[in-house]
C-alpha atoms as a PDB file:
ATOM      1  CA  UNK A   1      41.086   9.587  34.310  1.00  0.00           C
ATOM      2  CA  UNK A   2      41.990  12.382  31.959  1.00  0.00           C
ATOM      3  CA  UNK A   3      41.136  13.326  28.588  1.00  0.00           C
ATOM      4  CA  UNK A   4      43.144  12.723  25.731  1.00  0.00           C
ATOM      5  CA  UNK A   5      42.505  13.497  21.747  1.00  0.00           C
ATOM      6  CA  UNK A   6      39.200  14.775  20.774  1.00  0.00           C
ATOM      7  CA  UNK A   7      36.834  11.996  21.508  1.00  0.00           C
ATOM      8  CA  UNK A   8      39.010   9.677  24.347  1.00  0.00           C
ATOM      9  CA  UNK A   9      38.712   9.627  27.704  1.00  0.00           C
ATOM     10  CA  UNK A  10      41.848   7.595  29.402  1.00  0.00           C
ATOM     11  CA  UNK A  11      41.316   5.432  32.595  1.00  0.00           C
ATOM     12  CA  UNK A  12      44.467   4.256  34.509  1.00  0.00           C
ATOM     13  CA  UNK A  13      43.715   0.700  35.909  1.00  0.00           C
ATOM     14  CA  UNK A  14      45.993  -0.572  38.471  1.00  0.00           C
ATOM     15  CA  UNK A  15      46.692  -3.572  40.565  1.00  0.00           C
ATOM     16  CA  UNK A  16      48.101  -2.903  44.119  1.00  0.00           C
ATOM     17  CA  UNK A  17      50.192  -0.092  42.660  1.00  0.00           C
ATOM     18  CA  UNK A  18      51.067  -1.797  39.121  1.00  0.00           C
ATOM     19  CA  UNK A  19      49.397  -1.306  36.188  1.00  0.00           C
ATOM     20  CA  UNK A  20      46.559  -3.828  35.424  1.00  0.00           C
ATOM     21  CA  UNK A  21      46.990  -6.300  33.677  1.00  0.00           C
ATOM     22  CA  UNK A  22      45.719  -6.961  30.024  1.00  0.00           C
ATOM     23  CA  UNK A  23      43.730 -10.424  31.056  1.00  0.00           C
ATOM     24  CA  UNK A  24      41.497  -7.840  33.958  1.00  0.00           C
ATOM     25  CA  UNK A  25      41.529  -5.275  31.183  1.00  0.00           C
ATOM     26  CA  UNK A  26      39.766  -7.061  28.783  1.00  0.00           C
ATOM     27  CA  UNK A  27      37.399  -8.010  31.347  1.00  0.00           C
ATOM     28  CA  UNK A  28      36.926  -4.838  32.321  1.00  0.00           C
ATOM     29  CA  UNK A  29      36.460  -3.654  28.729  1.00  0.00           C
ATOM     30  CA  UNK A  30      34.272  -6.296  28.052  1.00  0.00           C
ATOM     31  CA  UNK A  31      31.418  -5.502  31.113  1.00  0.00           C
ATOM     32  CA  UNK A  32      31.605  -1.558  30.758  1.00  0.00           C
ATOM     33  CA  UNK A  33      30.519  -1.944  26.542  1.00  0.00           C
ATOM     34  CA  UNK A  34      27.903  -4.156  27.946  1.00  0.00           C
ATOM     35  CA  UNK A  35      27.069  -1.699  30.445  1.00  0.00           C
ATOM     36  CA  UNK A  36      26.926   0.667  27.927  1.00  0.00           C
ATOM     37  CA  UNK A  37      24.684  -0.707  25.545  1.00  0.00           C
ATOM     38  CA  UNK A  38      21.980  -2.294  27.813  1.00  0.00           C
ATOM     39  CA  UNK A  39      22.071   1.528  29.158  1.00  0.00           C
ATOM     40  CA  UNK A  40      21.460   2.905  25.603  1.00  0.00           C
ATOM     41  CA  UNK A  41      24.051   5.253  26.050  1.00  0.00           C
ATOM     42  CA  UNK A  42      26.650   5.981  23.038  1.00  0.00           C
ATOM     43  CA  UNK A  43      30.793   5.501  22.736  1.00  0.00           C
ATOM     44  CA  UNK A  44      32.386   2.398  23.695  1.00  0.00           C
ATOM     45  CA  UNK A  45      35.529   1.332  25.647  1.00  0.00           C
ATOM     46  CA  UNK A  46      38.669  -0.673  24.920  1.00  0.00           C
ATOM     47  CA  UNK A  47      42.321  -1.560  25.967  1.00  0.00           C
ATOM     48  CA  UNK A  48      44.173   1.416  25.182  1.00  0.00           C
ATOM     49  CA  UNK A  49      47.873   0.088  26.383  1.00  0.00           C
ATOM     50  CA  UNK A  50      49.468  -1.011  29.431  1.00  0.00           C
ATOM     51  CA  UNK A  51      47.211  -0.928  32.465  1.00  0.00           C
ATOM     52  CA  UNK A  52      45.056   1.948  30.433  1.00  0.00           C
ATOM     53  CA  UNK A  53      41.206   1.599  29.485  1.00  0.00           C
ATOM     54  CA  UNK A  54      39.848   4.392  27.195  1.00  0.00           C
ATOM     55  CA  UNK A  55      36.204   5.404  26.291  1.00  0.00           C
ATOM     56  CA  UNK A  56      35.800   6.542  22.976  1.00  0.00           C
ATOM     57  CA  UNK A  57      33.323   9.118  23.015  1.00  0.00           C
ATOM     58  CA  UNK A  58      33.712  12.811  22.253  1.00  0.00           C
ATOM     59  CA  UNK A  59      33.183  15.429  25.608  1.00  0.00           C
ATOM     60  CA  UNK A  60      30.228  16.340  24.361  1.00  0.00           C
ATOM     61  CA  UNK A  61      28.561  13.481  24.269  1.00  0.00           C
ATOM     62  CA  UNK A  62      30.003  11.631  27.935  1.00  0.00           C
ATOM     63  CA  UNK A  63      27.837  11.849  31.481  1.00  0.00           C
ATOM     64  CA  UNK A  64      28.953  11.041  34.893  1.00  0.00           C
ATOM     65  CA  UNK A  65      27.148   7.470  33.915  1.00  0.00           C
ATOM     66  CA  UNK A  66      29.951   6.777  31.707  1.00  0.00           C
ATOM     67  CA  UNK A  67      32.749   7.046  34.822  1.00  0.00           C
ATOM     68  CA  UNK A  68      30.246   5.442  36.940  1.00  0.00           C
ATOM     69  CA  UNK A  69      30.161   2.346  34.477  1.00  0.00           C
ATOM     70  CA  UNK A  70      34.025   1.909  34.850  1.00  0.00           C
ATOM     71  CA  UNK A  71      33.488   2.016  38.539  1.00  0.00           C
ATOM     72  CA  UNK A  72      31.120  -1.013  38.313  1.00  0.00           C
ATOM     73  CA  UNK A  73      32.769  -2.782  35.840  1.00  0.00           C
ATOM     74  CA  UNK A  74      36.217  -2.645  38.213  1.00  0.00           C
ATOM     75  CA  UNK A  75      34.082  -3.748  41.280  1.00  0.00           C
ATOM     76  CA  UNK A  76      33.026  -6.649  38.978  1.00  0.00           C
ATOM     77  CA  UNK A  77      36.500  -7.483  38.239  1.00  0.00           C
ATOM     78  CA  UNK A  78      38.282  -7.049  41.304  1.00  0.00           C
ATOM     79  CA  UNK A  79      35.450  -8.383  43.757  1.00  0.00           C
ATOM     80  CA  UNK A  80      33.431 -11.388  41.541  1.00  0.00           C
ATOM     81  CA  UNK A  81      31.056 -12.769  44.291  1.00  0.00           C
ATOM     82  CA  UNK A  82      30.241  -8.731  44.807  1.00  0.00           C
ATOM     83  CA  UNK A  83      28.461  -8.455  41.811  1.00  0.00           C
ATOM     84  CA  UNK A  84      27.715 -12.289  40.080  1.00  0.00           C
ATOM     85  CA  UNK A  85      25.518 -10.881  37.257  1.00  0.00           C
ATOM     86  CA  UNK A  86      28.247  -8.485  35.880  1.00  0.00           C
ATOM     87  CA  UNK A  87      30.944 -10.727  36.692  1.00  0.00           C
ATOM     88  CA  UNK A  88      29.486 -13.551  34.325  1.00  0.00           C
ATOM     89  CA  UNK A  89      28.463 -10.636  31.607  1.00  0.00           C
ATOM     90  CA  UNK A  90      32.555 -10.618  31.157  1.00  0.00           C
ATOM     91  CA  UNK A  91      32.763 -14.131  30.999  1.00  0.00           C
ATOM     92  CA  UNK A  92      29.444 -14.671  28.072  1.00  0.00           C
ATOM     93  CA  UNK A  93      30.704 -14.622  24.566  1.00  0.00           C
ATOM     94  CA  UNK A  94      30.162 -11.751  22.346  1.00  0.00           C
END
């Protein structure tokens, strides 16, 4: 992770050495807004490119719950019977 312009924090998602691709992206994208809101915190994340997540939030405004959430959300992902109840937040309909 590294930050980028004012108000982005980058994530680089990979797959066994690749980067991921934009089907587990979305997913992941999809359970760490969730995350977010039912945690009342502020920003939001999205596919930024190839195998890249990004939280839009300024510095200022991030916590070490923010990385934590894209740690969940990528056990989600990448282990599904780990975690059912996040695993079928990605998979609900916004």
């Amino acid at each position: 992770m590294r930050d980028a312009a004012p108000g982005k924090r980058i994530f680089v998602i990979e797959d066994e050495g690749e980067p991921a691709s934009g089907e587990a992206l979305d997913r992941l994208a999809s359970i760490a807004c969730r995350l977010i809101q039912e945690n009342g915190l502020p920003g939001d994340f999205e596919v930024f490119g190839v195998g890249l997540l990004v939280l839009n939030l300024r510095a200022s405004d991030r916590s070490f719950f923010h990385d934590g959430i894209v740690f969940a959300a990528l056990d989600a992902v990448n282990d599904p019977n780990r975690n059912p109840t996040l695993t079928q937040i990605s998979l609900e309909p916004e």
